[in-house]
N, C-alpha and C. Protein backbone atom coordinates (compact mmCIF):
# COMPACT_ATOMS: atom_id res chain seq x y z
N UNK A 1 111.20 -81.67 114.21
CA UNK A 1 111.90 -81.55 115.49
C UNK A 1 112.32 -82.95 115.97
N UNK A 2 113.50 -83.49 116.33
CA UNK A 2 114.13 -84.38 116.65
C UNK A 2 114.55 -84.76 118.19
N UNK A 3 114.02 -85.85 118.51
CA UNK A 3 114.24 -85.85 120.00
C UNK A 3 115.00 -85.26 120.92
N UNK A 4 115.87 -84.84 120.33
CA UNK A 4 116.87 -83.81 121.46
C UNK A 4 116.21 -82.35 121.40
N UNK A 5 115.35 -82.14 120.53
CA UNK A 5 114.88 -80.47 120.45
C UNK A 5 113.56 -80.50 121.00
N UNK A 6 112.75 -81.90 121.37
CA UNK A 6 111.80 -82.16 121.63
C UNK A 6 112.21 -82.30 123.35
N UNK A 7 113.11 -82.83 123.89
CA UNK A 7 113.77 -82.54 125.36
C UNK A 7 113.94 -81.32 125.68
N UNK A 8 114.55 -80.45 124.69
CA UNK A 8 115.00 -78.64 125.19
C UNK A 8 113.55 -78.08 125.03
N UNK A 9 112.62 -78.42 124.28
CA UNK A 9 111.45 -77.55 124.15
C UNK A 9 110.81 -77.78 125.21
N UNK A 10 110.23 -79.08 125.98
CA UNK A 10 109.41 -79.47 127.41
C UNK A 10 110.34 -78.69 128.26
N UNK A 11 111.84 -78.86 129.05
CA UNK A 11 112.75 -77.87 129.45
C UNK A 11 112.35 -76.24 129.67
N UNK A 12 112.66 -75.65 128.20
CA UNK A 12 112.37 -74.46 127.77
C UNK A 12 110.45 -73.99 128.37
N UNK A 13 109.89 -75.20 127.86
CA UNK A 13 108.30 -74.37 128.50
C UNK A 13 107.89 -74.35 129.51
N UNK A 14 108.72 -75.62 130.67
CA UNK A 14 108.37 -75.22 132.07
C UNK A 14 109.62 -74.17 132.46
N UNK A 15 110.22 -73.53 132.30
CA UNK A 15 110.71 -72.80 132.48
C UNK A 15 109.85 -71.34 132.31
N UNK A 16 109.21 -70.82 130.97
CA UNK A 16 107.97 -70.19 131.12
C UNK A 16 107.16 -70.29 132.22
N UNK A 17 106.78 -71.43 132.17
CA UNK A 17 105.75 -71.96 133.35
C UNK A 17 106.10 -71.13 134.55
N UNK A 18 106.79 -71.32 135.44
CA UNK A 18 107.90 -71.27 136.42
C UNK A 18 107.41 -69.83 136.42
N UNK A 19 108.36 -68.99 135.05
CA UNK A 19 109.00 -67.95 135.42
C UNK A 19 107.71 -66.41 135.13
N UNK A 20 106.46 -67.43 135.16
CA UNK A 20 105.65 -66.17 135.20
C UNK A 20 104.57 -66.82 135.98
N UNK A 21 105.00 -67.56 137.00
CA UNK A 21 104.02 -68.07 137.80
C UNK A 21 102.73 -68.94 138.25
N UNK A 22 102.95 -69.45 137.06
CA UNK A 22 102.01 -70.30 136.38
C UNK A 22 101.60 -72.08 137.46
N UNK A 23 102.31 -72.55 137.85
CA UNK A 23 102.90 -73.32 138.81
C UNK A 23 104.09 -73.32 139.77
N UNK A 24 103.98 -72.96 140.68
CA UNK A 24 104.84 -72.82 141.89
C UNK A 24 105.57 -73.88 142.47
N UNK A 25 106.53 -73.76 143.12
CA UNK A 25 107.36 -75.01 143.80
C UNK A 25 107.06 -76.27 142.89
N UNK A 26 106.74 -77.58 143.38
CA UNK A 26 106.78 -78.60 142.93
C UNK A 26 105.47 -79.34 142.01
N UNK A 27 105.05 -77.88 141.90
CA UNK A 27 103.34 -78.46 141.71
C UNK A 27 103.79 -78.30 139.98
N UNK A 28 102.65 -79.12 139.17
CA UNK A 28 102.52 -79.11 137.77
C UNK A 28 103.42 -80.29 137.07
N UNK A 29 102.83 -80.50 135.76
CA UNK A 29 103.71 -81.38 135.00
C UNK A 29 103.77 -81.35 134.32
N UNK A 30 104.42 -81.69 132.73
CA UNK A 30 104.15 -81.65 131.52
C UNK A 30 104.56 -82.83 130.52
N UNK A 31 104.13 -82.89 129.43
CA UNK A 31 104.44 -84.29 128.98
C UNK A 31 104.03 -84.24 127.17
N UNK A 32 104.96 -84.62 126.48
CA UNK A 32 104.42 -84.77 124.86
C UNK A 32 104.71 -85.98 124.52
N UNK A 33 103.66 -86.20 123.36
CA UNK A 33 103.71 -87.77 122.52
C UNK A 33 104.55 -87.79 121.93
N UNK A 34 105.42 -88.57 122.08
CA UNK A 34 106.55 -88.86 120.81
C UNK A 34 106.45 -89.50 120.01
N UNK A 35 105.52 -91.10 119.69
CA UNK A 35 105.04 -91.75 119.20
C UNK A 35 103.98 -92.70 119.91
N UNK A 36 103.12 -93.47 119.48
CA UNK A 36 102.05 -94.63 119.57
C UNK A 36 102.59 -94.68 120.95
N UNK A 37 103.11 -95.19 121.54
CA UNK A 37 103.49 -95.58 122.78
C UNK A 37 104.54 -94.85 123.22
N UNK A 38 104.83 -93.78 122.90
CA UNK A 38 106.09 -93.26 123.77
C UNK A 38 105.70 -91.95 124.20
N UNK A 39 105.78 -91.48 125.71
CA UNK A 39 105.61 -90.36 126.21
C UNK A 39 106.60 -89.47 126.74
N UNK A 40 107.07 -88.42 126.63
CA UNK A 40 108.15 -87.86 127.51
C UNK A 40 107.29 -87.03 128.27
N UNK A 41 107.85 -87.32 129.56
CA UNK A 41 107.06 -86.60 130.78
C UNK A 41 107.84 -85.90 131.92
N UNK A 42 107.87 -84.89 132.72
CA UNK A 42 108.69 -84.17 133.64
C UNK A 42 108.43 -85.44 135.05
N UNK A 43 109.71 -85.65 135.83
CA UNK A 43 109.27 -86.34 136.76
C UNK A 43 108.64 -86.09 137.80
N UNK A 44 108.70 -86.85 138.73
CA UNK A 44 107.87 -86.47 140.46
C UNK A 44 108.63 -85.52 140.76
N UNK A 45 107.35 -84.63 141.86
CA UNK A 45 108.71 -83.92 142.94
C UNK A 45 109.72 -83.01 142.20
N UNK A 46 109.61 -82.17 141.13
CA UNK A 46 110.18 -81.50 140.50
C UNK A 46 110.01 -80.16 140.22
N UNK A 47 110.25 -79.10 140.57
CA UNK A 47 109.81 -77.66 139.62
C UNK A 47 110.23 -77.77 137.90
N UNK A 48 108.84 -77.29 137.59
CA UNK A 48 109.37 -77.38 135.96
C UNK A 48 110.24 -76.14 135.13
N UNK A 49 110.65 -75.09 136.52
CA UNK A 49 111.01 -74.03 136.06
C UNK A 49 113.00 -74.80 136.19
N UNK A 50 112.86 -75.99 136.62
CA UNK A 50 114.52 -75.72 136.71
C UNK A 50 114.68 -77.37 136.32
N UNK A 51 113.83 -77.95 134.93
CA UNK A 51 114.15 -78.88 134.61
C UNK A 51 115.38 -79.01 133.92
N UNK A 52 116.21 -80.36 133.78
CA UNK A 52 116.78 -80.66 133.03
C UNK A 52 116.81 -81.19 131.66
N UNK A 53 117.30 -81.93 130.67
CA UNK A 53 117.18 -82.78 129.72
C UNK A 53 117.47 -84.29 130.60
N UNK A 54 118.17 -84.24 131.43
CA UNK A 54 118.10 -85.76 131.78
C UNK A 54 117.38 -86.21 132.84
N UNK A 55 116.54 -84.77 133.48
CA UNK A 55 115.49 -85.43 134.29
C UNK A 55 114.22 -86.09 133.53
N UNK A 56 113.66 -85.89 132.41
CA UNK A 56 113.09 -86.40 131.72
C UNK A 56 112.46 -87.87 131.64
N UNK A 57 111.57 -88.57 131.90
CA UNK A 57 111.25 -89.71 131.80
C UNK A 57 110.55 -89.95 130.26
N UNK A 58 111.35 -91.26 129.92
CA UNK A 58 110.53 -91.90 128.69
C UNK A 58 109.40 -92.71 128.85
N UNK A 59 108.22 -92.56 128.69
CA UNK A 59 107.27 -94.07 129.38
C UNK A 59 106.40 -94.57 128.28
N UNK A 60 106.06 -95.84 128.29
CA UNK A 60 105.18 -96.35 127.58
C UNK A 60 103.37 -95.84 127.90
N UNK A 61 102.83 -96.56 127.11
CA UNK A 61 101.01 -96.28 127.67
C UNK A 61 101.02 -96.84 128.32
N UNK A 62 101.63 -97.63 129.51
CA UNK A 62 101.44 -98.60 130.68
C UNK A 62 102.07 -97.80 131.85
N UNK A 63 102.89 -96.65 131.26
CA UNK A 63 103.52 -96.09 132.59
C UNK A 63 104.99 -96.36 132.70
N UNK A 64 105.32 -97.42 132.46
CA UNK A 64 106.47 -98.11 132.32
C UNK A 64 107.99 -97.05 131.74
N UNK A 65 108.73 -96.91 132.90
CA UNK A 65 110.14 -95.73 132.10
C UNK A 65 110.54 -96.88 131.27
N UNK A 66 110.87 -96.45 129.90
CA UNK A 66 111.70 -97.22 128.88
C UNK A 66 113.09 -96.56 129.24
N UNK A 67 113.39 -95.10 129.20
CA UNK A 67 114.31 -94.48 129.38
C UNK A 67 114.30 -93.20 130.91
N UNK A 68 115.90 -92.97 131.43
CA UNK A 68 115.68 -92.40 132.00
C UNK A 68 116.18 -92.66 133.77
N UNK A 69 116.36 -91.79 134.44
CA UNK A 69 117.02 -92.02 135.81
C UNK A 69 115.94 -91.58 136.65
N UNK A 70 114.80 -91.14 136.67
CA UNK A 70 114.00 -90.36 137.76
C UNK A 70 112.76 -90.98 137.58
N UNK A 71 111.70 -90.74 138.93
CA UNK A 71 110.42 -91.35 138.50
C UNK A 71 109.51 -90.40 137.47
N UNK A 72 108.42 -90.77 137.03
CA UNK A 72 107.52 -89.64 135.85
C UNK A 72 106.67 -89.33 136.79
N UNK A 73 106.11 -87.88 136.50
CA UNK A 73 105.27 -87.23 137.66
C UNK A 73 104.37 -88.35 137.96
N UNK A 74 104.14 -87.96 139.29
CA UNK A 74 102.95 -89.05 140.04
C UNK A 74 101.03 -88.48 139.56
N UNK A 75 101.38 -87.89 138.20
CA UNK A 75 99.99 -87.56 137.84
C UNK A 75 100.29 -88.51 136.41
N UNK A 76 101.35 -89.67 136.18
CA UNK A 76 100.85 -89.98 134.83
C UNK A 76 99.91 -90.31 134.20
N UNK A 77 99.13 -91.06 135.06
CA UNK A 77 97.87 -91.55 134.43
C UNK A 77 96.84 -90.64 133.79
N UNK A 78 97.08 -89.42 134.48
CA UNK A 78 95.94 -88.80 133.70
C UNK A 78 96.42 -88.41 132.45
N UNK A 79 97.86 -87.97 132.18
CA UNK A 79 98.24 -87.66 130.99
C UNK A 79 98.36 -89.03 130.05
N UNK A 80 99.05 -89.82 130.21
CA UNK A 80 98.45 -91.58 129.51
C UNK A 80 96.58 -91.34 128.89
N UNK A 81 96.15 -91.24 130.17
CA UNK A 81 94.62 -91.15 129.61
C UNK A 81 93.55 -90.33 128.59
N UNK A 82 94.44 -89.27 128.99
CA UNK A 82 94.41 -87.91 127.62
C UNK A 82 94.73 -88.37 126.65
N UNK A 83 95.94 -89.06 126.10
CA UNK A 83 96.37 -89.79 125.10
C UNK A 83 95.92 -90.40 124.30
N UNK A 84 95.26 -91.41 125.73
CA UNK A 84 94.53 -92.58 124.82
C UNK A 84 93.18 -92.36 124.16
N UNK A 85 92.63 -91.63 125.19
CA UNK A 85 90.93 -90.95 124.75
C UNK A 85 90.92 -89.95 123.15
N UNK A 86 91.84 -89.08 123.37
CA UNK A 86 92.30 -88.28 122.15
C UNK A 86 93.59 -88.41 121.06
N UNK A 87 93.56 -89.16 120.71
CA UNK A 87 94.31 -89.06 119.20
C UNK A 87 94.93 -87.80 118.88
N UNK A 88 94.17 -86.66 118.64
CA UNK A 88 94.56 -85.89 117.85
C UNK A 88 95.44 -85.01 119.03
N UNK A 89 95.74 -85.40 120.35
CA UNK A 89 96.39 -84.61 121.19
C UNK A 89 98.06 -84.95 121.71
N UNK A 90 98.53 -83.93 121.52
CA UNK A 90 100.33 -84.26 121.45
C UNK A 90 101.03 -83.80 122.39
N UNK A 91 100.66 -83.18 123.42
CA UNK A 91 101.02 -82.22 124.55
C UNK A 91 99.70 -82.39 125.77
N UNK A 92 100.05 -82.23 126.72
CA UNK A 92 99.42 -82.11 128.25
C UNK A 92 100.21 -81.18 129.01
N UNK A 93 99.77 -80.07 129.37
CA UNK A 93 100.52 -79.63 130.73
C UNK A 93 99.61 -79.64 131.74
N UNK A 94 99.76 -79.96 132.86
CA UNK A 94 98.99 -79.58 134.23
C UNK A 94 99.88 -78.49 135.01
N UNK A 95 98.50 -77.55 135.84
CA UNK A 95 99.90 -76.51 136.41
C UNK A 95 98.78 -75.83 137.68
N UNK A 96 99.46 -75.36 137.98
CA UNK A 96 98.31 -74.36 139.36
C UNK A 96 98.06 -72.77 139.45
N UNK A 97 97.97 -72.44 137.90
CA UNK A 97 97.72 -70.85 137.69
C UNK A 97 96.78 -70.30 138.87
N UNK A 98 97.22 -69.27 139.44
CA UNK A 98 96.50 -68.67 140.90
C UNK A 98 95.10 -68.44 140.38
N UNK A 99 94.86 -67.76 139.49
CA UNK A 99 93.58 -66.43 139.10
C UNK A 99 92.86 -67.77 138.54
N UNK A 100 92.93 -68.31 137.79
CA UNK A 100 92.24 -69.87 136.87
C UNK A 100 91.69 -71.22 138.03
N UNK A 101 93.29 -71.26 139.44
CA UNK A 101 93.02 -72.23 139.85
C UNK A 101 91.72 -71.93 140.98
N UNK A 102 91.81 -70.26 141.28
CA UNK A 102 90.70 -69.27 142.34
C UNK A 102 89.26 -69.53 141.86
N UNK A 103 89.07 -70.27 140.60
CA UNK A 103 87.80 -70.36 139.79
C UNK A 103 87.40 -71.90 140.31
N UNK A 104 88.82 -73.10 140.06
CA UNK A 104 88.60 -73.85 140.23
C UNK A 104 88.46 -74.42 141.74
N UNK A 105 88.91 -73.84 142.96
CA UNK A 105 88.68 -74.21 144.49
C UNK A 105 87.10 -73.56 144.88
N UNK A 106 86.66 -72.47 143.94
CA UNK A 106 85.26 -71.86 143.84
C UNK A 106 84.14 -73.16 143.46
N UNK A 107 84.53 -73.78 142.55
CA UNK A 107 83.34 -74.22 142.16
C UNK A 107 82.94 -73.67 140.97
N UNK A 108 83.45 -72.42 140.62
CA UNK A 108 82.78 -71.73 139.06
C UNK A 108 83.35 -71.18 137.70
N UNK A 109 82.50 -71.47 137.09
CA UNK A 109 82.72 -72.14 135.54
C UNK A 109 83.75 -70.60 135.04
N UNK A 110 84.19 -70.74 134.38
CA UNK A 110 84.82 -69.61 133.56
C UNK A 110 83.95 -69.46 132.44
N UNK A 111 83.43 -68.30 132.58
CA UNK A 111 82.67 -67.70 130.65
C UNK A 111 83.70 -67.15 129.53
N UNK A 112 83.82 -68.03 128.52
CA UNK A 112 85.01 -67.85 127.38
C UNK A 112 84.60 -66.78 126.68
N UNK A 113 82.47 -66.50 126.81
CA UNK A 113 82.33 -65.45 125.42
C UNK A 113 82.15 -63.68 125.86
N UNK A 114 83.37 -63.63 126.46
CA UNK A 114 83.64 -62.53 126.91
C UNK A 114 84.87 -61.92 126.08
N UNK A 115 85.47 -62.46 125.43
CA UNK A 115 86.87 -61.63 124.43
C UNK A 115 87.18 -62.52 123.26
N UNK A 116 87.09 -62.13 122.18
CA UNK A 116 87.00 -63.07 121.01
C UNK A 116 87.72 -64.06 121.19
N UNK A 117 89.33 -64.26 121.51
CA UNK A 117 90.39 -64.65 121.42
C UNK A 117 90.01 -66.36 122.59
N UNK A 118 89.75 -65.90 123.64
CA UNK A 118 88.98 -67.39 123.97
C UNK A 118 87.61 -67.52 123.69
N UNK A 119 87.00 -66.82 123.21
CA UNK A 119 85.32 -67.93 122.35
C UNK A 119 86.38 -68.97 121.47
N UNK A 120 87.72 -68.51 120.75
CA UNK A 120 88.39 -69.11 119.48
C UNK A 120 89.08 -70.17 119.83
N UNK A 121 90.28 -69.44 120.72
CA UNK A 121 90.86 -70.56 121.34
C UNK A 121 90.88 -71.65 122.77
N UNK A 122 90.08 -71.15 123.22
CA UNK A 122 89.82 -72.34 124.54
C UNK A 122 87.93 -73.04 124.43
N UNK A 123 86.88 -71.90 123.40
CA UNK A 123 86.24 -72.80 123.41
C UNK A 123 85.20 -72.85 125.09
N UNK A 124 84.58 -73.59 125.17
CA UNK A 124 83.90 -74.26 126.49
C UNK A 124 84.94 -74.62 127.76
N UNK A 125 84.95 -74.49 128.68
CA UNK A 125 85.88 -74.53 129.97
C UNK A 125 85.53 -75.63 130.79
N UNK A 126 85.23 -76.71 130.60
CA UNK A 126 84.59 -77.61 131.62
C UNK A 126 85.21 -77.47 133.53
N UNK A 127 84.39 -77.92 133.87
CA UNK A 127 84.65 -77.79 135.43
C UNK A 127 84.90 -79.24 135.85
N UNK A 128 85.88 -79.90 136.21
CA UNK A 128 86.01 -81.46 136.16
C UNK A 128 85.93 -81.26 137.58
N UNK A 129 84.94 -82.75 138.27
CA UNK A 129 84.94 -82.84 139.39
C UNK A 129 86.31 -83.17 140.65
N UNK A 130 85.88 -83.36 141.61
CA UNK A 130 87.25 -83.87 142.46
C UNK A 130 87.87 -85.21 142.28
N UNK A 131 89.06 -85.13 141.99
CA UNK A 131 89.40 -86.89 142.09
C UNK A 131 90.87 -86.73 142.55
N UNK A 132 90.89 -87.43 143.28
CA UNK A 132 92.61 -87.39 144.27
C UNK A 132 93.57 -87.16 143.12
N UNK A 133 94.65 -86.70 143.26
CA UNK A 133 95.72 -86.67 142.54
C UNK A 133 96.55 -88.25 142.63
N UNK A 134 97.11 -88.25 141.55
CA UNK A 134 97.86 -89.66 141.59
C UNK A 134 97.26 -90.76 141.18
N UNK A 135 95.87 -91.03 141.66
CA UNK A 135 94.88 -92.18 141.73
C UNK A 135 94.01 -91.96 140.18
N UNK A 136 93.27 -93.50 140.02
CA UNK A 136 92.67 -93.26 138.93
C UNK A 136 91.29 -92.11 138.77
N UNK A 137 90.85 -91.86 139.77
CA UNK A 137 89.86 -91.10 140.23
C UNK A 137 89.87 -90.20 139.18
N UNK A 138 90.87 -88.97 139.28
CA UNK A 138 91.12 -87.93 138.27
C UNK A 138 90.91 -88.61 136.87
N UNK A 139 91.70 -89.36 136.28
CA UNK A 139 91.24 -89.34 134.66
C UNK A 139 89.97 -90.22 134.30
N UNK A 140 89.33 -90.79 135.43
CA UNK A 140 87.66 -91.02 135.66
C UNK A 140 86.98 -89.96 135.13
N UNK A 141 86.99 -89.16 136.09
CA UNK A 141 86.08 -87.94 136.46
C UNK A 141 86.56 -86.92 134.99
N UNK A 142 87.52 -86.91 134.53
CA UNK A 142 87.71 -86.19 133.17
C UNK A 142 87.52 -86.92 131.94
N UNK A 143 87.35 -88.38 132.02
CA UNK A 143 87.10 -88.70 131.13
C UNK A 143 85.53 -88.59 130.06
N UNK A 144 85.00 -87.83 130.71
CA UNK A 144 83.66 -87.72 130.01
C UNK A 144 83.77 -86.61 129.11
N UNK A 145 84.39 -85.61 129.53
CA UNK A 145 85.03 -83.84 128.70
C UNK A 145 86.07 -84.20 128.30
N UNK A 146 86.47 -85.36 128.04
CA UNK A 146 87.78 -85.42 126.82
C UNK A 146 87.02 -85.74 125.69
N UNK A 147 85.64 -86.29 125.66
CA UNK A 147 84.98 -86.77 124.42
C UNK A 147 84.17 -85.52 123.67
N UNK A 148 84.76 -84.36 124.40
CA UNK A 148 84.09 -83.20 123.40
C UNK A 148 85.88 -82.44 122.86
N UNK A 149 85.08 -81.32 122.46
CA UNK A 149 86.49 -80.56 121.87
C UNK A 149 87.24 -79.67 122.96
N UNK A 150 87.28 -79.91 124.09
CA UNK A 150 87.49 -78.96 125.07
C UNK A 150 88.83 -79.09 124.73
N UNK A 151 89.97 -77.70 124.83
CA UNK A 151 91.41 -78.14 125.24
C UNK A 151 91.86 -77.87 127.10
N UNK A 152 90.67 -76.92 126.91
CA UNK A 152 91.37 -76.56 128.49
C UNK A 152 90.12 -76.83 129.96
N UNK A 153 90.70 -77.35 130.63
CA UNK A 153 90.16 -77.73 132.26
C UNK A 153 89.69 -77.54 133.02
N UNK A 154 89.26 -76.95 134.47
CA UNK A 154 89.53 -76.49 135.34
C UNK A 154 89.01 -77.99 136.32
N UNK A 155 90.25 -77.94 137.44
CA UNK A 155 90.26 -79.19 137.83
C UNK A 155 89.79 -78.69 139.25
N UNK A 156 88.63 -79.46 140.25
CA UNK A 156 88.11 -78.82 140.79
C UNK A 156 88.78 -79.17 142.13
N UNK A 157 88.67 -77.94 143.01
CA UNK A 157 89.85 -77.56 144.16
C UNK A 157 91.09 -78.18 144.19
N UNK A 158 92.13 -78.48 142.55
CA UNK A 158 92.86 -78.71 142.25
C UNK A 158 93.99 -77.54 141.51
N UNK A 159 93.79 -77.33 140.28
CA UNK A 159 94.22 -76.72 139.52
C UNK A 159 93.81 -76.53 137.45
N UNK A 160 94.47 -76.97 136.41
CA UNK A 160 94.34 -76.46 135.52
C UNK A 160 94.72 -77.66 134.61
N UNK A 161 94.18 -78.18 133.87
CA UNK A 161 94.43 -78.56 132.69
C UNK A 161 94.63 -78.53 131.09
N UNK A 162 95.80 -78.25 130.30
CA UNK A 162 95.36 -77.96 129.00
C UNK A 162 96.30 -78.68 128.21
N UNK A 163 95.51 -78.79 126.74
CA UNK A 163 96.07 -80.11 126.29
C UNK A 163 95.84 -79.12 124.86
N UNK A 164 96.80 -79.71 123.84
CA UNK A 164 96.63 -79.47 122.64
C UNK A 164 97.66 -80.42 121.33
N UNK A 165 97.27 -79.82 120.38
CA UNK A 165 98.35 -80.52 119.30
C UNK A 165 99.63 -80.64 119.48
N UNK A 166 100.02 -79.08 120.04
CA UNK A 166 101.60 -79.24 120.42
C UNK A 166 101.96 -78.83 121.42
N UNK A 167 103.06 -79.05 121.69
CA UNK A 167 103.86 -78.16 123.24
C UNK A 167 103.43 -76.49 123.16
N UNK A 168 103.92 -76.29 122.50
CA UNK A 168 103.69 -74.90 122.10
C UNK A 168 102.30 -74.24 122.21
N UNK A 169 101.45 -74.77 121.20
CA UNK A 169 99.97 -74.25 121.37
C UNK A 169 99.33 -74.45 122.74
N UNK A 170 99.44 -75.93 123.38
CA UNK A 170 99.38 -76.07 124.60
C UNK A 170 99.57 -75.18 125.82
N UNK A 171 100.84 -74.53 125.64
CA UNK A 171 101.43 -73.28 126.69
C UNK A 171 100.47 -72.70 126.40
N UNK A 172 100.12 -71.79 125.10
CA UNK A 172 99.02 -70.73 124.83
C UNK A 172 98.10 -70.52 125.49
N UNK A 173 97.87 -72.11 125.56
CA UNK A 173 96.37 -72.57 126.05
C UNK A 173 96.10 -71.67 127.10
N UNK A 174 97.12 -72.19 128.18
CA UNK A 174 97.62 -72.29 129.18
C UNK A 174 97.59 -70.42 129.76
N UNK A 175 98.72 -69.92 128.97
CA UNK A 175 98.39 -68.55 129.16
C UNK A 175 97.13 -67.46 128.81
N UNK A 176 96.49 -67.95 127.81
CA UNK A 176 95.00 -67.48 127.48
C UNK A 176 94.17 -68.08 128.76
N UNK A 177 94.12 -68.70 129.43
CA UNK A 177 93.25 -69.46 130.24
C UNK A 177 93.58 -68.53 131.48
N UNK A 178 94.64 -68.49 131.87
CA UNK A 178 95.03 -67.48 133.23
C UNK A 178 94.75 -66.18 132.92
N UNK A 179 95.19 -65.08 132.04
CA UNK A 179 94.66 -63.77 130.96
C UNK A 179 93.07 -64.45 131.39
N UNK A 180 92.43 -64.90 131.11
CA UNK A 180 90.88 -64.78 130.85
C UNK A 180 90.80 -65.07 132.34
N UNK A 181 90.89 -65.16 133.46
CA UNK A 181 90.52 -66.14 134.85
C UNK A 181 91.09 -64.54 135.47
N UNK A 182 92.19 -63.77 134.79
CA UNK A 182 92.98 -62.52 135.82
C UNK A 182 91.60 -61.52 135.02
N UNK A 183 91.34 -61.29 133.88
CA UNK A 183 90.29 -60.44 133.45
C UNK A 183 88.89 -60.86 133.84
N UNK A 184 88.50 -61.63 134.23
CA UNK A 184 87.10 -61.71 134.89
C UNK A 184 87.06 -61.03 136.25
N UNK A 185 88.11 -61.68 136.65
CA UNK A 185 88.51 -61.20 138.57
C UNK A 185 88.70 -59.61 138.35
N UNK A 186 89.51 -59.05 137.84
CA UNK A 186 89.70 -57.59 137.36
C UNK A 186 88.41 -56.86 137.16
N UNK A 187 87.78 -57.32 136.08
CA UNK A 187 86.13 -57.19 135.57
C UNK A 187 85.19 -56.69 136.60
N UNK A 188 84.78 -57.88 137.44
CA UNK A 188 83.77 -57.59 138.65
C UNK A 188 84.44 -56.79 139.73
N UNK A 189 85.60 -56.13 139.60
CA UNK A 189 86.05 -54.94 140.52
C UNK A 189 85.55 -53.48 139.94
N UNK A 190 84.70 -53.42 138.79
CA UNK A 190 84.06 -52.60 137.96
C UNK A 190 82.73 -52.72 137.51
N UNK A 191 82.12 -53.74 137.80
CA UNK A 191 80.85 -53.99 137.64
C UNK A 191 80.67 -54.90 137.44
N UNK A 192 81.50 -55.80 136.69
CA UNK A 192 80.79 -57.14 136.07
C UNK A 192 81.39 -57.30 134.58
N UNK A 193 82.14 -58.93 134.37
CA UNK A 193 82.05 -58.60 132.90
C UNK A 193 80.57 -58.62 131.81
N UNK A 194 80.97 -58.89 130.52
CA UNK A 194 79.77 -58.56 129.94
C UNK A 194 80.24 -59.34 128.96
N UNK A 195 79.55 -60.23 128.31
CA UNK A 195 79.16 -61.26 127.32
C UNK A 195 78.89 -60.58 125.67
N UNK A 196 79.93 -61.03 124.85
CA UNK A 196 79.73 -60.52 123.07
C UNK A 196 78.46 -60.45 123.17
N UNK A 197 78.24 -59.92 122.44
CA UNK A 197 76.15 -59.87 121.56
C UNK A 197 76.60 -61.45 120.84
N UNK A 198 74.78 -62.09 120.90
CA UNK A 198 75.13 -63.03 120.64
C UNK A 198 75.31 -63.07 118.95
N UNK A 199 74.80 -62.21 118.42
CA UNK A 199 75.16 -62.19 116.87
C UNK A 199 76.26 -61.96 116.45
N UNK A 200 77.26 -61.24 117.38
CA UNK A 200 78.36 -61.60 117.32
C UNK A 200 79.33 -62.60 117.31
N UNK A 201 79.01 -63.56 118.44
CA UNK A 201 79.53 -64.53 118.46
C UNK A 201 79.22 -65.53 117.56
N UNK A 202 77.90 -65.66 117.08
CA UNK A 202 77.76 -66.06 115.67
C UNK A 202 78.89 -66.09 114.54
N UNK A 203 79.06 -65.10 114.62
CA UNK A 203 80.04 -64.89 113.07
C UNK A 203 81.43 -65.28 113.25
N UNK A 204 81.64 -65.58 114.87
CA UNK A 204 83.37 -65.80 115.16
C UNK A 204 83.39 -67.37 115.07
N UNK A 205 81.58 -67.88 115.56
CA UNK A 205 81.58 -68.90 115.62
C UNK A 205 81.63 -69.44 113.72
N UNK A 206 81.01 -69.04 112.65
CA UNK A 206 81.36 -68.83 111.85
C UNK A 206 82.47 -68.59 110.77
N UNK A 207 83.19 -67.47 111.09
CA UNK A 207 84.09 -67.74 110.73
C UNK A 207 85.37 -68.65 110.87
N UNK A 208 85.64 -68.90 111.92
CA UNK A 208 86.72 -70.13 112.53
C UNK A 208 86.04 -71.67 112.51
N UNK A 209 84.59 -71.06 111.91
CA UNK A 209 84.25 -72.64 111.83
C UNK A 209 84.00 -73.79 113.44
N UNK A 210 83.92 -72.70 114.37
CA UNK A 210 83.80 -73.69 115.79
C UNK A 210 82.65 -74.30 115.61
N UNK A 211 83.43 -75.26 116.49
CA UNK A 211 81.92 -76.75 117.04
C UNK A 211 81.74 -76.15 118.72
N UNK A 212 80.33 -74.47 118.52
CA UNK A 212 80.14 -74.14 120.27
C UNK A 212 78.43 -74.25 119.67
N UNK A 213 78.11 -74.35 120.63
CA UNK A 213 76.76 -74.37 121.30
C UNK A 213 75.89 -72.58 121.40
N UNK A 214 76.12 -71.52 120.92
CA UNK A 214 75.44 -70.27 121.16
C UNK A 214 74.40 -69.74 121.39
C-alpha cells in the first residue's frame, strides 16, 4: 500500500468510526506509522467521520508536521509514545465508544473470558488511570500496559484505546471492544454474564498460542 492508499484508508476508517458511532463530534483520533520517524495522524478539532486526504498531518517522533496544512490531534503524544514503547505497533486509534467508554467513567475492568473471540483477540483489558488529555500525564499513566501484550485500553473517565499492527486490525480491535462492553451491559439485564469453564479457556489459550494468565 502506497502513501496515497495509506491517506484514503485512515479517511475511509474514521469514516466507519463516525458512521456507527464509535466517536462523536470532535472527539477521537487516529494515526499510522509510515516509517522510523514518520507518522500520519488526523488533526485537532476534527470529526473523523468527515476527514479529508489533505487534512492529514505528517509528523516526526518529536511531533514536528513535516507535511501538511492543519495542526495533528492535540492527543499526539500519546500516539508518538505507543510508537516508541512498541515496535511491533503500526496503527493507534483513540475514540469514545458509549457502552466501552460507560466501563471506563465506572471505574470497571471489562472481563474478555466471556466469548471466545475476545479471550483471542483483545486478550486482558487494562484500566489506565486518569491523565489530562493533551498533557504528558496520559502516555505516563499508560506507559506501564504498553510493556505487556495488551492491544486494547480503557482510558479512565476518558474513553478507549486500541492499537495494533495495522489500520485495519486496529478498527477490529476497536469494534470487538464496543460488541464485548454492549454484551456485558445487555448480559446483567438477564442475570449476569458468565465466564468460559476454565478448561476451556485453556485450549483457546492453547490453541492460538496466547501469552494470558488463566
Amino acid at each position: 500500500m502506497n502513501f496515497e492508499q495509506k491517506r484514503e484508508r485512515l479517511c475511509e476508517i474514521g469514516r466507519r468510526i463516525w458512521q456507527r458511532g464509535l466517536s462523536p463530534g470532535t472527539g477521537g483520533n487516529i494515526s499510522i506509522r509510515l516509517a522510523k520517524n514518520k507518522i500520519l495522524i488526523s488533526p485537532t478539532l476534527a470529526s473523523v467521520g468527515f476527514l479529508d486526504r489533505d487534512d492529514l498531518c505528517l509528523i516526526d517522533r518529536e511531533g514536528n508536521v513535516i507535511e501538511g496544512n492543519t495542526k495533528p490531534s492535540m492527543e499526539y503524544k500519546m500516539h508518538l509514545h505507543v510508537y516508541m514503547a512498541r515496535p511491533d505497533i503500526n496503527a493507534v486509534i483513540h475514540a469514545h465508544p458509549p457502552c466501552a467508554t460507560a466501563f471506563s467513567v465506572t471505574g470497571e475492568r471489562l472481563n474478555t473470558f466471556i466469548q471466545p473471540e475476545t479471550v483471542v483477540f483483545l486478550g486482558e483489558i487494562p484500566l489506565v488511570e486518569y491523565g489530562t488529555p493533551s498533557t504528558d500525564q496520559l502516555p505516563m499513566k499508560l506507559d506501564k500496559y504498553l510493556r505487556t501484550n495488551a492491544n486494547t485500553f480503557l482510558l479512565q473517565n476518558h474513553g478507549v484505546l486500541c492499537i495494533g499492527s495495522d489500520l485495519l486490525r486496529t478498527y477490529y480491535n476497536l469494534e470487538t471492544l464496543e460488541n464485548l462492553a454492549r454484551v456485558v451491559i445487555l448480559s446483567r439485564l438477564l442475570g449476569g454474564e458468565k465466564e468460559i469453564r476454565k478448561n476451556k479457556l485453556k485450549e483457546l489459550v492453547n490453541i492460538f498460542g496466547l501469552d494470558l494468565k488463566i
